[in-house]
Protein backbone atom coordinates (compact mmCIF):
# COMPACT_ATOMS: atom_id res chain seq x y z
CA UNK A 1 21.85 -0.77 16.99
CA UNK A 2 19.39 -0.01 20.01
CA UNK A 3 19.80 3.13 21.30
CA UNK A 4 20.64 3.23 25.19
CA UNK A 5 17.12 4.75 25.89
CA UNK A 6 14.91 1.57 23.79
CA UNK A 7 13.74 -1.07 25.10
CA UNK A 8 13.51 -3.20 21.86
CA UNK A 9 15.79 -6.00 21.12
CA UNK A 10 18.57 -6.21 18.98
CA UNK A 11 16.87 -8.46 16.83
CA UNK A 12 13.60 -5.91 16.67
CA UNK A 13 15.88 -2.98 16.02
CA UNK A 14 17.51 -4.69 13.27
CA UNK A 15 14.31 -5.12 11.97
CA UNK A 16 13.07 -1.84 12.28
CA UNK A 17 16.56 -0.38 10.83
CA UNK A 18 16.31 -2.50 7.73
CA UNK A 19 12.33 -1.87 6.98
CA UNK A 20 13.49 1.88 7.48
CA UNK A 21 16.26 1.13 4.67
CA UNK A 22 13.91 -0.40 2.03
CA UNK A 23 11.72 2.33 2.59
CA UNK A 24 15.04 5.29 2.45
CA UNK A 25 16.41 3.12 -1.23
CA UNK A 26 12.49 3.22 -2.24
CA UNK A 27 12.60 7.21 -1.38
CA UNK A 28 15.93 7.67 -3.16
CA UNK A 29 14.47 6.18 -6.53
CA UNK A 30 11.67 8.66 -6.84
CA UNK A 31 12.33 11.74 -9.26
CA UNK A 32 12.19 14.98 -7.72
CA UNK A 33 8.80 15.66 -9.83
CA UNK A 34 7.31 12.81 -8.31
CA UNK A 35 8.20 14.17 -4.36
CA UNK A 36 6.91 17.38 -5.69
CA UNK A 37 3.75 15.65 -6.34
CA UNK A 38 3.66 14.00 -3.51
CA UNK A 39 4.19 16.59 -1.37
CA UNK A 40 1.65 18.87 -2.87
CA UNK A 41 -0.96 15.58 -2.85
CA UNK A 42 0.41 15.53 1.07
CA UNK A 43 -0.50 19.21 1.52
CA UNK A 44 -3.56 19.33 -0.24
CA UNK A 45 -5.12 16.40 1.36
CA UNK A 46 -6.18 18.23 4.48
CA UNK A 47 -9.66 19.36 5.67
CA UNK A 48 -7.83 22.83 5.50
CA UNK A 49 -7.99 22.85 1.62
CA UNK A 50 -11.88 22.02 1.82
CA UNK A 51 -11.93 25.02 4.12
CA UNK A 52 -9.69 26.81 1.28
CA UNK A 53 -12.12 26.08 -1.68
CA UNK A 54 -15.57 26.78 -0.06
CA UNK A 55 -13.82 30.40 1.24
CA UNK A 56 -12.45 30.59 -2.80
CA UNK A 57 -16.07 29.98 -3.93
CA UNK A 58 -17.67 31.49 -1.57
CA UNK A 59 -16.10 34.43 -2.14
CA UNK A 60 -16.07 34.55 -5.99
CA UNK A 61 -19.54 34.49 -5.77
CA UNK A 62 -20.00 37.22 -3.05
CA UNK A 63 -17.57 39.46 -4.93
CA UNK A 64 -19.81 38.87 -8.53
CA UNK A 65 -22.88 39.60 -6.34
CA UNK A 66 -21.38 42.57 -4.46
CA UNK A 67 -19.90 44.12 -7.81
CA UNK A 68 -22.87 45.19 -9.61
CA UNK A 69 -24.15 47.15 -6.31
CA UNK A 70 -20.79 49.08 -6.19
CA UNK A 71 -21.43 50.08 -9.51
CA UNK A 72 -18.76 48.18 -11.04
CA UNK A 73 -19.31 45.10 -13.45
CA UNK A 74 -19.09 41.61 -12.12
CA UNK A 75 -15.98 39.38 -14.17
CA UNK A 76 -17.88 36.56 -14.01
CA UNK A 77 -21.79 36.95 -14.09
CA UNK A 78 -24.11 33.98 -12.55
CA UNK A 79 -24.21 31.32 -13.79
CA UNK A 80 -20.42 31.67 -12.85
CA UNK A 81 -18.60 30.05 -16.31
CA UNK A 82 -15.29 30.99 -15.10
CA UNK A 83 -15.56 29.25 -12.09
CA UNK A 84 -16.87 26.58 -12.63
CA UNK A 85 -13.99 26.25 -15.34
CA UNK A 86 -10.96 27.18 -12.84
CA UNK A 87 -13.19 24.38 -10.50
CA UNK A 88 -13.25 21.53 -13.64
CA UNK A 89 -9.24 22.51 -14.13
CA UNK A 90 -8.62 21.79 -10.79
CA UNK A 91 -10.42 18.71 -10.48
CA UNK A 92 -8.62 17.56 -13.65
CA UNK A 93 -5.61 18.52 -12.28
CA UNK A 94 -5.93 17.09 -8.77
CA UNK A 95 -7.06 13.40 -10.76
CA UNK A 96 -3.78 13.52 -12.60
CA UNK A 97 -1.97 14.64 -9.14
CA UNK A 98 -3.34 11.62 -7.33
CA UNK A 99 -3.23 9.00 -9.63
CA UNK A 100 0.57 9.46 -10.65
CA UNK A 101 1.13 9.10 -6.60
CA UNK A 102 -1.36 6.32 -6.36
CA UNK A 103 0.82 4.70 -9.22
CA UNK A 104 4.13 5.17 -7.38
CA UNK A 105 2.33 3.75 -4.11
CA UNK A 106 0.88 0.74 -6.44
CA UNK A 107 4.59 -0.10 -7.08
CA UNK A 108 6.23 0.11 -3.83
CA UNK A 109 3.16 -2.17 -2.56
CA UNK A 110 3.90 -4.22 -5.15
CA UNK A 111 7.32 -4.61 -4.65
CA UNK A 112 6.67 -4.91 -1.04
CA UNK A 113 4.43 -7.71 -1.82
CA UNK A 114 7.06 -9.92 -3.78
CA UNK A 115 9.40 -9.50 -1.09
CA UNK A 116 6.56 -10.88 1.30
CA UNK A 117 6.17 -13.96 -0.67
CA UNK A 118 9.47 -14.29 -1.13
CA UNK A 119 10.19 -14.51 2.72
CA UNK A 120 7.00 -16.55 3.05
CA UNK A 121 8.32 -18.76 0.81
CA UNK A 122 11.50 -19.41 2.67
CA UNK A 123 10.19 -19.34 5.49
CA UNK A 124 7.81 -22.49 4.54
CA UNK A 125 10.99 -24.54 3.33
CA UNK A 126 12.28 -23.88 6.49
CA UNK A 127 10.00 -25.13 8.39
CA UNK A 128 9.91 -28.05 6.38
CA UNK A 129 13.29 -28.67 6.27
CA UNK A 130 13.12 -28.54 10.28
CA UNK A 131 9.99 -30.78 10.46
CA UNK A 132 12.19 -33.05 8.43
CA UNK A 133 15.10 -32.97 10.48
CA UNK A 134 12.89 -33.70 13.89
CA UNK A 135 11.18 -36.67 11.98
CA UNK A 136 14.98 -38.07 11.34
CA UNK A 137 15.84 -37.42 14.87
CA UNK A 138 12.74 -39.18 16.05
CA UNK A 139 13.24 -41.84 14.14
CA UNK A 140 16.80 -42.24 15.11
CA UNK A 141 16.58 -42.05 18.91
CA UNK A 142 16.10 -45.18 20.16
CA UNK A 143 14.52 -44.10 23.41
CA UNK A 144 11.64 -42.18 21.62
CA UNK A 145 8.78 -44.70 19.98
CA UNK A 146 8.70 -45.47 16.64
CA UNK A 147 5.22 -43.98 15.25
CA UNK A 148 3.94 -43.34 11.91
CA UNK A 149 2.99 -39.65 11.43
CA UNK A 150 1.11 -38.87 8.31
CA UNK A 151 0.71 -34.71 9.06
CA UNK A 152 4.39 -34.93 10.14
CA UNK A 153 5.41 -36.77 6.92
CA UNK A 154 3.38 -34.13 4.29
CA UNK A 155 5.27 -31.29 6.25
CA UNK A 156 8.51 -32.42 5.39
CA UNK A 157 7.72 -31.98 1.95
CA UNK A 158 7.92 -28.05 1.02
CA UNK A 159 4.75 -26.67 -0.68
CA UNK A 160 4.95 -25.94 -4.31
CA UNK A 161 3.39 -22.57 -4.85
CA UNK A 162 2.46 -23.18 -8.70
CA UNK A 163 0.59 -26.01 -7.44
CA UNK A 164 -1.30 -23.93 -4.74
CA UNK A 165 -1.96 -21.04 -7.20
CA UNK A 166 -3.05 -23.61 -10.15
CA UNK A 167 -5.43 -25.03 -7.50
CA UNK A 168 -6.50 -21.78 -6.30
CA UNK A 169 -7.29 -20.47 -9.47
CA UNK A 170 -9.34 -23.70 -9.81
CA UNK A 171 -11.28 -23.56 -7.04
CA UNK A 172 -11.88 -19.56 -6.27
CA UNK A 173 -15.18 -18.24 -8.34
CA UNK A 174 -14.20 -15.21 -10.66
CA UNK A 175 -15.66 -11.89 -9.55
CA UNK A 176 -18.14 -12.57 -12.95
CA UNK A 177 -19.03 -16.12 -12.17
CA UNK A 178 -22.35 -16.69 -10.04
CA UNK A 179 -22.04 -18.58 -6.93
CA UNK A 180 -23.51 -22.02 -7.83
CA UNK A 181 -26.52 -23.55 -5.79
């Protein structure tokens, strides 16, 4: 329901409240490792963390540098072995981090998709099945001429959609064909 203070319509509410639904069940099916994930691919994903690894390197290095002056021995000597390792471990790690979120977004869009086409798909019968119901009301009101409509008359008839991806596929170059001249 609108709230007193929104301007939207009921209809647009709706709407809104049951998009905001599918997205809550698609929340509630994710483990609590995966939010964890998430969350940590959420945080990480600022420019703050860029600003967090140059400081971390930058000061690695100034602190092997600055060592050997103090008289104390540096723990990792240029060419800097152990951090370039802790650097390849967290690149390894972040890859895994945002690919298993990329795959749980992959889904959802998927699933998101299907339910497009689905409503597409009903939505195009519909309109058939209206332009249908016009054409019979045309043709049975006497006071409105009597006129062969060929568009009208291929609307009425709902579009089959292995048909239009058979003829797609047909049609459409592969991304390894070459564009014929």
């Amino acid at each position: 329901m609108p709230s007193d203070e929104s301007s939207l319509s009921v209809q647009i509410d709706n709407t809104i409240e049951t998009i905001a639904e599918l997205e809550r069940r698609a929340l509630a099916g994710t483990s609590h490792q995966q939010r964890a994930i998430e969350w940590f691919t959420h945080e990480v994903g600022r420019p703050r963390s860029v600003l967090f690894i140059v400081g971390f390197v930058v000061l690695w290095i100034a602190a092997n540098l600055a060592l050997p002056r103090l008289g104390r021995p540096p723990f990792d000597m240029p060419p800097f072995y152990w951090l370039d390792g802790i650097l390849a471990l967290a690149a390894l790690l972040m890859t895994i981090i945002i690919l298993t979120s990329e795959n749980r977004i992959g889904e959802a869009e998927e699933r998101r998709s299907r339910l497009h086409l689905q409503i597409s798909m009903l939505a195009e019968r519909k309109a058939a099945k209206i332009v249908q119901l016009l054409e019979e009301l045309r043709l049975d009101t006497p006071s409105v001429p009597n006129r062969e409509d060929r568009e009208a008359q291929e609307m009425t008839v709902a579009t089959d959609p292995h048909e239009v991806a058979e003829q797609l596929e047909r049609r459409t170059p592969s991304r390894g064909e070459l564009p014929e001249t």
